[in-house]
PDB file of N, CA and C in Angstrom:
ATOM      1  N   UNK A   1     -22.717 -31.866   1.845  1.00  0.00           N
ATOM      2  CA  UNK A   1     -22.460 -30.566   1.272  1.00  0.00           C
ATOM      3  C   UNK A   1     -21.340 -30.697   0.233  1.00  0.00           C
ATOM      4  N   UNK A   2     -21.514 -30.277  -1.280  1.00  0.00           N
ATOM      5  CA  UNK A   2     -20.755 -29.989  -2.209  1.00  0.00           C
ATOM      6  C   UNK A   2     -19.724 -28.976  -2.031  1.00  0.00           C
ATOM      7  N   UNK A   3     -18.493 -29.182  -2.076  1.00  0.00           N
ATOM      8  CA  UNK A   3     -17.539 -28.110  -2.133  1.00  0.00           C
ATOM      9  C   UNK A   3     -16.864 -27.632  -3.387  1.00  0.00           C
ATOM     10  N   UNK A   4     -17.299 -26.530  -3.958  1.00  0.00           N
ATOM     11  CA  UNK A   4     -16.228 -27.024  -5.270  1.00  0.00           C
ATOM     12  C   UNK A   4     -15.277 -25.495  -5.320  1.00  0.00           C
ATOM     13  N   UNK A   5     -14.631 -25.343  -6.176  1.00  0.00           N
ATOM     14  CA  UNK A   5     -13.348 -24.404  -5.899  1.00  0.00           C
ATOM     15  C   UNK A   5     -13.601 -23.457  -7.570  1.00  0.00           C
ATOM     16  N   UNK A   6     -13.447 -22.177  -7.195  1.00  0.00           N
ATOM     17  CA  UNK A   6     -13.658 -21.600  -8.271  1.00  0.00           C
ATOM     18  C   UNK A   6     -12.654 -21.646  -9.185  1.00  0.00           C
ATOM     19  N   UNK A   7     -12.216 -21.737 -10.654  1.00  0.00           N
ATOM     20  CA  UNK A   7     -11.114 -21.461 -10.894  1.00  0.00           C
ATOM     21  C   UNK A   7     -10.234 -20.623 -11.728  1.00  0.00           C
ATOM     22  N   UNK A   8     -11.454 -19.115 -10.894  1.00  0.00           N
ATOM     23  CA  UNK A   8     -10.898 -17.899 -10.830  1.00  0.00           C
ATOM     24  C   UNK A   8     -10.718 -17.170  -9.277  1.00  0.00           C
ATOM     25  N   UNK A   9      -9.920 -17.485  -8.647  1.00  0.00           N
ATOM     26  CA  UNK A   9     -10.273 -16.841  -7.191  1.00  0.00           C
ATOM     27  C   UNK A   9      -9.750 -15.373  -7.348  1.00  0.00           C
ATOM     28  N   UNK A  10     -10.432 -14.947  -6.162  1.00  0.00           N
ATOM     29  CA  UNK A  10     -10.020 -13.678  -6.073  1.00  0.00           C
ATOM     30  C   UNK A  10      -8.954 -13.484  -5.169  1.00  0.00           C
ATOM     31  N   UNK A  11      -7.847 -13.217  -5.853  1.00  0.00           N
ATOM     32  CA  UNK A  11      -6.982 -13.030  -5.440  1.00  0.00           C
ATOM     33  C   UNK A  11      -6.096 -11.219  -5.586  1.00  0.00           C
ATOM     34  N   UNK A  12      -6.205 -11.057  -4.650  1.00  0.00           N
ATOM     35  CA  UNK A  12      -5.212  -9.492  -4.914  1.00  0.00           C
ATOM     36  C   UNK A  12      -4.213  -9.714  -5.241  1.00  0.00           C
ATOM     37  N   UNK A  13      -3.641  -8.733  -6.312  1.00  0.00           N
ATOM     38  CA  UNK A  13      -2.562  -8.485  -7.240  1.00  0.00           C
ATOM     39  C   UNK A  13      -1.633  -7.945  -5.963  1.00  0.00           C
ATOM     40  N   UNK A  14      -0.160  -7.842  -5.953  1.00  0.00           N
ATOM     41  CA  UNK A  14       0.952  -7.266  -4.683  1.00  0.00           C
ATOM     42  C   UNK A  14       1.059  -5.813  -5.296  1.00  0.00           C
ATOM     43  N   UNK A  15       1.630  -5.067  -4.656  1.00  0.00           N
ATOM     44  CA  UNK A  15       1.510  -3.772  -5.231  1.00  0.00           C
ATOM     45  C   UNK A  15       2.664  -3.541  -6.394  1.00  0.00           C
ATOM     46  N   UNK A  16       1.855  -2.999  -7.810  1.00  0.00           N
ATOM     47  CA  UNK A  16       2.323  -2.672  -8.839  1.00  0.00           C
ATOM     48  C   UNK A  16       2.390  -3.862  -9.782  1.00  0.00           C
ATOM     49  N   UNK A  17       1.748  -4.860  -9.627  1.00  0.00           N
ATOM     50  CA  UNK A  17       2.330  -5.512 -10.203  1.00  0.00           C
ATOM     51  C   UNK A  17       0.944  -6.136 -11.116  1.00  0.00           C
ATOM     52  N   UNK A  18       0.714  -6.761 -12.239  1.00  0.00           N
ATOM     53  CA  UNK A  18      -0.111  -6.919 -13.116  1.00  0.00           C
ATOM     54  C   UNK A  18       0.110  -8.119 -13.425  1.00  0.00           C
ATOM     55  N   UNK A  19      -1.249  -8.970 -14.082  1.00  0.00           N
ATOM     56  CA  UNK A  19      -1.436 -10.107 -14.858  1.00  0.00           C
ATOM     57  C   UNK A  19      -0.421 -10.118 -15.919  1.00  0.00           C
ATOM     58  N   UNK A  20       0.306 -11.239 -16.472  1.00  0.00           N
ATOM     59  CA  UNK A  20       0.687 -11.695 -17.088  1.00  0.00           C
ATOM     60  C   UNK A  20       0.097 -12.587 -17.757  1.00  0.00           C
ATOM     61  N   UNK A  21       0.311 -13.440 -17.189  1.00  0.00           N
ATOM     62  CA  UNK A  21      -0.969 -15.088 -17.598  1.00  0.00           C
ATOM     63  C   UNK A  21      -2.124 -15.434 -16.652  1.00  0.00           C
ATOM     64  N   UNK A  22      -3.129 -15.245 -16.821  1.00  0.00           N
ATOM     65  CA  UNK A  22      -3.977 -15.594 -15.991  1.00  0.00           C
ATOM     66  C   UNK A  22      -4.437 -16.953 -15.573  1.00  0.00           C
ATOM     67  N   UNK A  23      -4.800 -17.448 -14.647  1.00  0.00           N
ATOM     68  CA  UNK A  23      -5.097 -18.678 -13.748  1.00  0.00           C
ATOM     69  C   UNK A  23      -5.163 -19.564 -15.377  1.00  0.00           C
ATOM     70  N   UNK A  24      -6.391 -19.675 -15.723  1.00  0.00           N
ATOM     71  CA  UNK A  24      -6.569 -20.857 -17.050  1.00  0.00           C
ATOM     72  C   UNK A  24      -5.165 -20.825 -17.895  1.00  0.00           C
ATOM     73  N   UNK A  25      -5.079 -19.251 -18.248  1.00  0.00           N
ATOM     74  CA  UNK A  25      -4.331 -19.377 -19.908  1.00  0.00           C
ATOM     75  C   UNK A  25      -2.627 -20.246 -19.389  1.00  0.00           C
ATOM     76  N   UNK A  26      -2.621 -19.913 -17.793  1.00  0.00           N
ATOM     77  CA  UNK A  26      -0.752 -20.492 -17.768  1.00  0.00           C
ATOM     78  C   UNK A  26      -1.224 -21.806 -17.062  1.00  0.00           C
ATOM     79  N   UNK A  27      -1.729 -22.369 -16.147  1.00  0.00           N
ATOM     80  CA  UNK A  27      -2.122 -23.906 -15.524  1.00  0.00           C
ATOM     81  C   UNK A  27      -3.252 -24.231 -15.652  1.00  0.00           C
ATOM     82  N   UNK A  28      -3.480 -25.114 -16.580  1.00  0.00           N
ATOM     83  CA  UNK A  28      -4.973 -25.636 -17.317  1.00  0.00           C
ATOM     84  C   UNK A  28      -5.657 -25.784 -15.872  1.00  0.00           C
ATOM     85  N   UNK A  29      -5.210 -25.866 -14.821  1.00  0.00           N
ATOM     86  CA  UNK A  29      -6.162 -26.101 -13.856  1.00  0.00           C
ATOM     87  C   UNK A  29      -6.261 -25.038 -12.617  1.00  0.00           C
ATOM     88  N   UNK A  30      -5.540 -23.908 -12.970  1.00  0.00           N
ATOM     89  CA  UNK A  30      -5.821 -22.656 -12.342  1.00  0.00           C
ATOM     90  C   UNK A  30      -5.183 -22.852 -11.261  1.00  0.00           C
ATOM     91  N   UNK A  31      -4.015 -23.402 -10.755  1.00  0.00           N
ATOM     92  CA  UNK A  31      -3.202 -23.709  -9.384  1.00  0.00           C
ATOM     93  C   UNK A  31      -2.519 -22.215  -9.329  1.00  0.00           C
ATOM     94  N   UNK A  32      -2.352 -21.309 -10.536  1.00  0.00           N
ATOM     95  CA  UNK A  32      -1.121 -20.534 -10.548  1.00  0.00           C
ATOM     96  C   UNK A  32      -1.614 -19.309 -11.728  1.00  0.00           C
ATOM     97  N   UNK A  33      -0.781 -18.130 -11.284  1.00  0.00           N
ATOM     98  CA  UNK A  33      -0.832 -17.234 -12.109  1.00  0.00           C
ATOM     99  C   UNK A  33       0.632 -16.385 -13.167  1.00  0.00           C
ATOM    100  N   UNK A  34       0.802 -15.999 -13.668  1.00  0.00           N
ATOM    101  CA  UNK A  34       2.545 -15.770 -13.836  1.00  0.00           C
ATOM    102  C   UNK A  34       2.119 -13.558 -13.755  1.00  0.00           C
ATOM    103  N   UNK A  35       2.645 -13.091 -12.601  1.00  0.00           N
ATOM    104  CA  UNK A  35       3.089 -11.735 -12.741  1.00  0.00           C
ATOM    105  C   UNK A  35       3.684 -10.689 -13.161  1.00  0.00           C
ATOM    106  N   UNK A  36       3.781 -10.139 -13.825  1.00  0.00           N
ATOM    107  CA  UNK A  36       5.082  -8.758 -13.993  1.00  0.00           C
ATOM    108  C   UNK A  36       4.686  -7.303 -13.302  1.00  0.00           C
ATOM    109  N   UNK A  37       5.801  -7.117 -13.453  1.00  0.00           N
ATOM    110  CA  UNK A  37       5.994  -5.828 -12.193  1.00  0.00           C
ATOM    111  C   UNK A  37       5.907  -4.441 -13.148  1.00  0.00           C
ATOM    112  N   UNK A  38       6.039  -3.716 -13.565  1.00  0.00           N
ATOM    113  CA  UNK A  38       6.403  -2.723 -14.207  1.00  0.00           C
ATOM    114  C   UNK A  38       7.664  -2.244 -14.599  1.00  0.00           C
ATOM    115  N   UNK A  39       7.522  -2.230 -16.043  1.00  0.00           N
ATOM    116  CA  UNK A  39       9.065  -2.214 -16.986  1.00  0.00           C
ATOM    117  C   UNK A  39       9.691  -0.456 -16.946  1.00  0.00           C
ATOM    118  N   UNK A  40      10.996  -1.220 -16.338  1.00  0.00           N
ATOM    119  CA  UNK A  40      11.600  -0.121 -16.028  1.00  0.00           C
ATOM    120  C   UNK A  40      13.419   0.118 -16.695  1.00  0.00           C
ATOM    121  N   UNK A  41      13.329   1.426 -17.700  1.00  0.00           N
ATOM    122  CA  UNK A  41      14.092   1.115 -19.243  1.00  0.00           C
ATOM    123  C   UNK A  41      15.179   2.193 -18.439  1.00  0.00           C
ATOM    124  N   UNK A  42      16.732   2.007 -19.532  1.00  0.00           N
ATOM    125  CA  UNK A  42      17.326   3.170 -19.332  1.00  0.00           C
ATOM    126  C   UNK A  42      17.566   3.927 -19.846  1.00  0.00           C
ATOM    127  N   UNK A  43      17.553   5.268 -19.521  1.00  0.00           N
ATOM    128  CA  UNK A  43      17.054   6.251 -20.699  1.00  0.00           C
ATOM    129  C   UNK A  43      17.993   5.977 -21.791  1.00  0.00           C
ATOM    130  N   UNK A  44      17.739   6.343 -22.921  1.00  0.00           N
ATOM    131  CA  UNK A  44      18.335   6.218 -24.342  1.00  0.00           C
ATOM    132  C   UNK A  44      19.293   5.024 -24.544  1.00  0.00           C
ATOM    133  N   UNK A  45      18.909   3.726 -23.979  1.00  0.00           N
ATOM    134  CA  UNK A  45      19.251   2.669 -24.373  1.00  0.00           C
ATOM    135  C   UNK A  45      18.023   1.755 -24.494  1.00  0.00           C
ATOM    136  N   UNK A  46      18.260   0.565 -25.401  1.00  0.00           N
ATOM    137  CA  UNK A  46      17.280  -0.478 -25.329  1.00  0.00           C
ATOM    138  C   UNK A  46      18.020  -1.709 -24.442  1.00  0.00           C
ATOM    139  N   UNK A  47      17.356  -0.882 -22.792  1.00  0.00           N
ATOM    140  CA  UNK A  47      17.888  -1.854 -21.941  1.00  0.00           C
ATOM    141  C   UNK A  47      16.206  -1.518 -20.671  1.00  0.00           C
ATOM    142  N   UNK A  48      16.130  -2.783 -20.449  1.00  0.00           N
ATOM    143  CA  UNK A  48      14.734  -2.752 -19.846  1.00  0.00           C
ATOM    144  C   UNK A  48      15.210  -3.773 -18.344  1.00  0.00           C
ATOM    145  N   UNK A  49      14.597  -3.612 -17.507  1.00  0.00           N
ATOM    146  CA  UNK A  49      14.347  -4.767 -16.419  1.00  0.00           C
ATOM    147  C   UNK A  49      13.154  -4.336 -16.019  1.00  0.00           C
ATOM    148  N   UNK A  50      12.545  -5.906 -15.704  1.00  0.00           N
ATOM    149  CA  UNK A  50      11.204  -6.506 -15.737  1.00  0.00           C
ATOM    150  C   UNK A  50      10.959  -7.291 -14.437  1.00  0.00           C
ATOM    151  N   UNK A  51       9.598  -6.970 -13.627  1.00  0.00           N
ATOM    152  CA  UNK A  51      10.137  -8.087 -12.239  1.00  0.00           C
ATOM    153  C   UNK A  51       8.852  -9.455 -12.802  1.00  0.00           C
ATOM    154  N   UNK A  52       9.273 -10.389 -12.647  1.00  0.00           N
ATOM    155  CA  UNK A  52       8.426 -11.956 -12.674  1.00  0.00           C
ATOM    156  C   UNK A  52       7.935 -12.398 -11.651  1.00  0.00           C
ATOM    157  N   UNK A  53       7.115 -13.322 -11.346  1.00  0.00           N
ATOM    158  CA  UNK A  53       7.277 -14.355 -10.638  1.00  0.00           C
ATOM    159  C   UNK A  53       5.673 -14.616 -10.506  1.00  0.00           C
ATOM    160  N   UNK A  54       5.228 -15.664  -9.837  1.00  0.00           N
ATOM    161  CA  UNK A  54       4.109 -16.648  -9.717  1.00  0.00           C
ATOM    162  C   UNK A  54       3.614 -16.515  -8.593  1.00  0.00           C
ATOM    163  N   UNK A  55       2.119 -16.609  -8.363  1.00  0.00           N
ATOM    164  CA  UNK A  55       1.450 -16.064  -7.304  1.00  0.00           C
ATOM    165  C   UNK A  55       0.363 -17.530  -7.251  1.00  0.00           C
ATOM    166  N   UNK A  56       0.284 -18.609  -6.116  1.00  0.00           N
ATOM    167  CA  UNK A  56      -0.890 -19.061  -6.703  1.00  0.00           C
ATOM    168  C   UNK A  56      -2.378 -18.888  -5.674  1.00  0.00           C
ATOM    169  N   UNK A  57      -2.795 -19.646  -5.478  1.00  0.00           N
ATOM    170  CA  UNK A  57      -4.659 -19.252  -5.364  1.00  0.00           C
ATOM    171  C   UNK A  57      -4.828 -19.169  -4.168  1.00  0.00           C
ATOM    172  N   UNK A  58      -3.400 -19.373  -3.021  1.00  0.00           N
ATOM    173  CA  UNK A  58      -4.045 -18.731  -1.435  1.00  0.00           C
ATOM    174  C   UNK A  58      -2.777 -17.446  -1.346  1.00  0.00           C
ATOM    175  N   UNK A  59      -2.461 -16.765  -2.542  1.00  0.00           N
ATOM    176  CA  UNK A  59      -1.772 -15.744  -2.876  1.00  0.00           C
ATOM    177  C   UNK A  59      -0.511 -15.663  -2.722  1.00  0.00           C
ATOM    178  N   UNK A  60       0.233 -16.915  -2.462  1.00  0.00           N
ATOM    179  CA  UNK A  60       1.759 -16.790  -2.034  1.00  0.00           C
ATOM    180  C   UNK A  60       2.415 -16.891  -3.340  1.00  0.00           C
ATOM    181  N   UNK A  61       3.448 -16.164  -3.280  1.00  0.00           N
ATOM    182  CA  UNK A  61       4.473 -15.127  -4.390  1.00  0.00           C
ATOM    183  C   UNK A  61       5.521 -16.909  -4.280  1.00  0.00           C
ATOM    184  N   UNK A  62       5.276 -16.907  -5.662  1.00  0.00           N
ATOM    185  CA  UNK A  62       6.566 -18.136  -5.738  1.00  0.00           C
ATOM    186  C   UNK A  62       7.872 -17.431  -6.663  1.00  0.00           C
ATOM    187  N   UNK A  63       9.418 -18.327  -7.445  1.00  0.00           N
ATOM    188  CA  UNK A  63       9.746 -17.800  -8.113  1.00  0.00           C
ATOM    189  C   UNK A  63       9.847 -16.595  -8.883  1.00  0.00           C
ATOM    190  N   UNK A  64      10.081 -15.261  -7.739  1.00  0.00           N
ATOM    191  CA  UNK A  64      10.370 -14.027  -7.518  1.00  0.00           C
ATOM    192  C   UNK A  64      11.181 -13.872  -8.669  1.00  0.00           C
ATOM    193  N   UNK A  65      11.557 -13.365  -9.471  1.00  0.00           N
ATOM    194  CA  UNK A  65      12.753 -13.329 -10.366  1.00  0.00           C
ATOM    195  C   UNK A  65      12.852 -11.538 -11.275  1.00  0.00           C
ATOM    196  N   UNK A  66      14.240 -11.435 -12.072  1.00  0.00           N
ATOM    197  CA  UNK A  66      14.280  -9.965 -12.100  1.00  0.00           C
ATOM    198  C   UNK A  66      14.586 -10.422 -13.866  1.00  0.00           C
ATOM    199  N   UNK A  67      13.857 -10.212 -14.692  1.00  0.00           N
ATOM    200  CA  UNK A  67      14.917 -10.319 -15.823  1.00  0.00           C
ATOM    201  C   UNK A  67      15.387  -9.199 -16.797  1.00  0.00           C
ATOM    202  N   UNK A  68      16.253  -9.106 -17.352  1.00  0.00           N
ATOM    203  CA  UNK A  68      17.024  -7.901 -17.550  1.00  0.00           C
ATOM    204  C   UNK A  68      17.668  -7.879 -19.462  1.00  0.00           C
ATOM    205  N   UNK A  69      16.971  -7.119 -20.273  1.00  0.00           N
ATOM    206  CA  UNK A  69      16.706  -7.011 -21.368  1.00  0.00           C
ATOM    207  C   UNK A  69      17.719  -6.424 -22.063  1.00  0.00           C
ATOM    208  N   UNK A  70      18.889  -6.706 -22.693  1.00  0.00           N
ATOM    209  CA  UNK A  70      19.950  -5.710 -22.840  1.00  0.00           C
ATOM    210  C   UNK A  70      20.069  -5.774 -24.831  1.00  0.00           C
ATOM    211  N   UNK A  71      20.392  -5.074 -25.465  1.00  0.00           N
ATOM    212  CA  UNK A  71      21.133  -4.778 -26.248  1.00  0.00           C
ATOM    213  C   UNK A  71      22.292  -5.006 -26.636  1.00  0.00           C
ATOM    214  N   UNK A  72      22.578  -6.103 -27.130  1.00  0.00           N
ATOM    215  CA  UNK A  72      24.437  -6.252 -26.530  1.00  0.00           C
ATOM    216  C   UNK A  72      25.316  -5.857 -27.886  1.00  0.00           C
ATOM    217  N   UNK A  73      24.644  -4.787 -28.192  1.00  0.00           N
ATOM    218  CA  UNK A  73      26.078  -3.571 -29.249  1.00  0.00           C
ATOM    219  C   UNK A  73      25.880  -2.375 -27.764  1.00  0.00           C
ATOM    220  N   UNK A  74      24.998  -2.461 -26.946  1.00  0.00           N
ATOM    221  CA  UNK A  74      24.607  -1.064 -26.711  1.00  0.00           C
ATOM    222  C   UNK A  74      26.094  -0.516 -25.376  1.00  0.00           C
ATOM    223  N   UNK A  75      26.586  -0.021 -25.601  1.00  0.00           N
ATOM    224  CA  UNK A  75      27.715   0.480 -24.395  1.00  0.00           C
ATOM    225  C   UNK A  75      27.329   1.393 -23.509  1.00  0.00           C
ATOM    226  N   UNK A  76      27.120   0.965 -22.371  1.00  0.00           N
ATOM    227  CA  UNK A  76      26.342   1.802 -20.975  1.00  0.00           C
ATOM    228  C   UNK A  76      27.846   2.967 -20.631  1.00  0.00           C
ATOM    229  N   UNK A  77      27.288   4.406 -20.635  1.00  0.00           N
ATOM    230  CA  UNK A  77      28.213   5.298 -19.907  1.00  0.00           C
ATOM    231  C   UNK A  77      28.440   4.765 -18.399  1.00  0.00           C
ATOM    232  N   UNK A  78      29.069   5.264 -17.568  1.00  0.00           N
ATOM    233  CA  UNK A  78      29.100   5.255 -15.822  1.00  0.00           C
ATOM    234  C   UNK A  78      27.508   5.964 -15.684  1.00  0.00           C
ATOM    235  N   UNK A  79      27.345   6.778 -15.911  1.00  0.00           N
ATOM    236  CA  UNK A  79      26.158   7.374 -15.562  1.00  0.00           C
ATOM    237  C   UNK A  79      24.380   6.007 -16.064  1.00  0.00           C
ATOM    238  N   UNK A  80      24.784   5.880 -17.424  1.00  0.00           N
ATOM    239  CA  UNK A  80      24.096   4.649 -17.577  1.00  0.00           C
ATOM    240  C   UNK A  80      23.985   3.762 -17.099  1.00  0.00           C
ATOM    241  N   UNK A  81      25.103   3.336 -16.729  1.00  0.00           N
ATOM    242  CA  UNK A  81      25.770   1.977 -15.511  1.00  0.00           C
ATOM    243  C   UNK A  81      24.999   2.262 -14.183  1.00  0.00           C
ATOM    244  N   UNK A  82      24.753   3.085 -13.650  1.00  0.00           N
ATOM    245  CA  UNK A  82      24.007   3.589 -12.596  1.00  0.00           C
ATOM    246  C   UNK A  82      22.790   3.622 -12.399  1.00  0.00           C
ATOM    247  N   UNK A  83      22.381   3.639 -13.593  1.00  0.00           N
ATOM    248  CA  UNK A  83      20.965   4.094 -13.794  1.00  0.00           C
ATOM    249  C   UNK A  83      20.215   2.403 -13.836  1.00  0.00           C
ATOM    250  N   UNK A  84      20.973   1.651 -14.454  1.00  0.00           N
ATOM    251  CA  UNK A  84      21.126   0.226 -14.396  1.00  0.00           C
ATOM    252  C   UNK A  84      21.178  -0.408 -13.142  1.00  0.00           C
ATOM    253  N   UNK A  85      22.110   0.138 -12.536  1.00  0.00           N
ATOM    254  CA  UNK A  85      22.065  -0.319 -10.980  1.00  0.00           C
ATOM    255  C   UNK A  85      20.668  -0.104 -10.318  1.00  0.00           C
ATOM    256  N   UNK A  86      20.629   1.308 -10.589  1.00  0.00           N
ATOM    257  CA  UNK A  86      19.456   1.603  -9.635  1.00  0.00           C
ATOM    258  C   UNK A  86      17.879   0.933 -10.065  1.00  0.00           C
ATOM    259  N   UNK A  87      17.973   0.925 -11.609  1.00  0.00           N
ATOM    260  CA  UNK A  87      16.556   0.151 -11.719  1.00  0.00           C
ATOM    261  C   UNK A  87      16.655  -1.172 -11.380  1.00  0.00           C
ATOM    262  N   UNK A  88      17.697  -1.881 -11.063  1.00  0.00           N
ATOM    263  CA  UNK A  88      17.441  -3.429 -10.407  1.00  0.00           C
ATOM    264  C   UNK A  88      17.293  -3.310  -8.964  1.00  0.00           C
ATOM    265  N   UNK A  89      17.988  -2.587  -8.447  1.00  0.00           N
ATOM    266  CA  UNK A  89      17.402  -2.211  -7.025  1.00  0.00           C
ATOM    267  C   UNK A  89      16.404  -1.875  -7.102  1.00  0.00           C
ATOM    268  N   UNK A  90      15.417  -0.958  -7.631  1.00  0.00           N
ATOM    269  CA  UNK A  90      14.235  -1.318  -7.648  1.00  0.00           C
ATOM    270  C   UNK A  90      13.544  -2.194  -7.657  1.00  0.00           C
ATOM    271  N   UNK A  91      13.810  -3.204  -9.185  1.00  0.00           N
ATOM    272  CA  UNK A  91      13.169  -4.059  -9.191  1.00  0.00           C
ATOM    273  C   UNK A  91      13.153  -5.170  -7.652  1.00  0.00           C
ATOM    274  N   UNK A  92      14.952  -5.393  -7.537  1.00  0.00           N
ATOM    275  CA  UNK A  92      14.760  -6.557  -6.321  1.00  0.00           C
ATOM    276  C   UNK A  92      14.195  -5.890  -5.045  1.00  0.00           C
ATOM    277  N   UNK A  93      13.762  -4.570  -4.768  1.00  0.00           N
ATOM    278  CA  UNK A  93      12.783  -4.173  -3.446  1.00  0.00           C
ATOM    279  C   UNK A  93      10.955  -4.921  -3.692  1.00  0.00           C
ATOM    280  N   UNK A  94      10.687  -4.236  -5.111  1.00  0.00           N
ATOM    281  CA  UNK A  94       9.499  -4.695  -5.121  1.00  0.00           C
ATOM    282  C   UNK A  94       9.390  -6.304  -5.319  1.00  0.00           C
ATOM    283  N   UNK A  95      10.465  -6.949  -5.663  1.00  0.00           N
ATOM    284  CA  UNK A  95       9.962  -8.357  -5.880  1.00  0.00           C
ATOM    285  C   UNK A  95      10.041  -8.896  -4.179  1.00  0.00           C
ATOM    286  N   UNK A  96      10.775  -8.118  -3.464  1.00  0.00           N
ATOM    287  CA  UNK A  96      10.897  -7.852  -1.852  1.00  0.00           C
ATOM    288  C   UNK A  96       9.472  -7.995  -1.316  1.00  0.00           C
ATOM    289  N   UNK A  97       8.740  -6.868  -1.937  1.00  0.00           N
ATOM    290  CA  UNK A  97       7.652  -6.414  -1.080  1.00  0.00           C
ATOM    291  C   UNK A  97       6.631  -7.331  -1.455  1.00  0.00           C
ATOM    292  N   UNK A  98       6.875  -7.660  -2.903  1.00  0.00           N
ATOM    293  CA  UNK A  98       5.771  -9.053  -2.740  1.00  0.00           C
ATOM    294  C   UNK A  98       5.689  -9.827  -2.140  1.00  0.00           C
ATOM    295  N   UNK A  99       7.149 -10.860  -1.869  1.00  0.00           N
ATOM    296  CA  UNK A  99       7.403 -12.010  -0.879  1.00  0.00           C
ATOM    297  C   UNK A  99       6.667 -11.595   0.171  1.00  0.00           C
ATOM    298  N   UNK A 100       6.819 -10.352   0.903  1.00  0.00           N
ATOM    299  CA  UNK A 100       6.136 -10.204   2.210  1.00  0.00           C
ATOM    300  C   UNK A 100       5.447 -10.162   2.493  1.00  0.00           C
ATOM    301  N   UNK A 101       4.191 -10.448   1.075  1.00  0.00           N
ATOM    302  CA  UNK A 101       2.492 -10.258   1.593  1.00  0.00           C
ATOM    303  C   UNK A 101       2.119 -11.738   1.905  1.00  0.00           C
TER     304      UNK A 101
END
């Protein structure tokens, strides 16, 4: 009996979170996928955080990561500063909830 391995599996996405690079376009041999989470900005700055990380083909979440997009003329109020806080806490729950699937 021939076994051969598809190299598109079906794999479920973790919640919220979307293709980036798909199996071929990021590991010529489909071991891996690269994820992002949903971009989350602060209001009236050009300041973004983004969640990352790598999922491969029996679905385990590798290199979880948060990266964080700043402006550096841009000067965050306290209230901005907060708002900053709170969207990385976001982000590091959901890069949370991926690990756990």
């Amino acid at each position: 009996m021939t076994t051969t391995t598809t190299p598109h599996p079906d794999v479920p996405l973790p919640p919220g979170a979307e293709i980036s690079l798909n199996w071929r376009q990021w590991d010529h041999e489909g071991r891996e996928r690269i994820l992002r989470g949903r971009e989350r900005s602060v209001s009236g700055h050009e300041a973004e955080v983004v969640t990352h990380a790598k999922q491969g083909r029996d679905g385990r979440i590798t290199e979880p990561c948060i990266g964080i997009f700043l402006d550096r003329n841009d000067d965050f109020s306290s209230d901005s500063a907060r708002e900053l806080a709170r969207l990385l806490l976001e982000g590091a729950d959901e890069l949370d909830g991926w690990a756990a699937k």
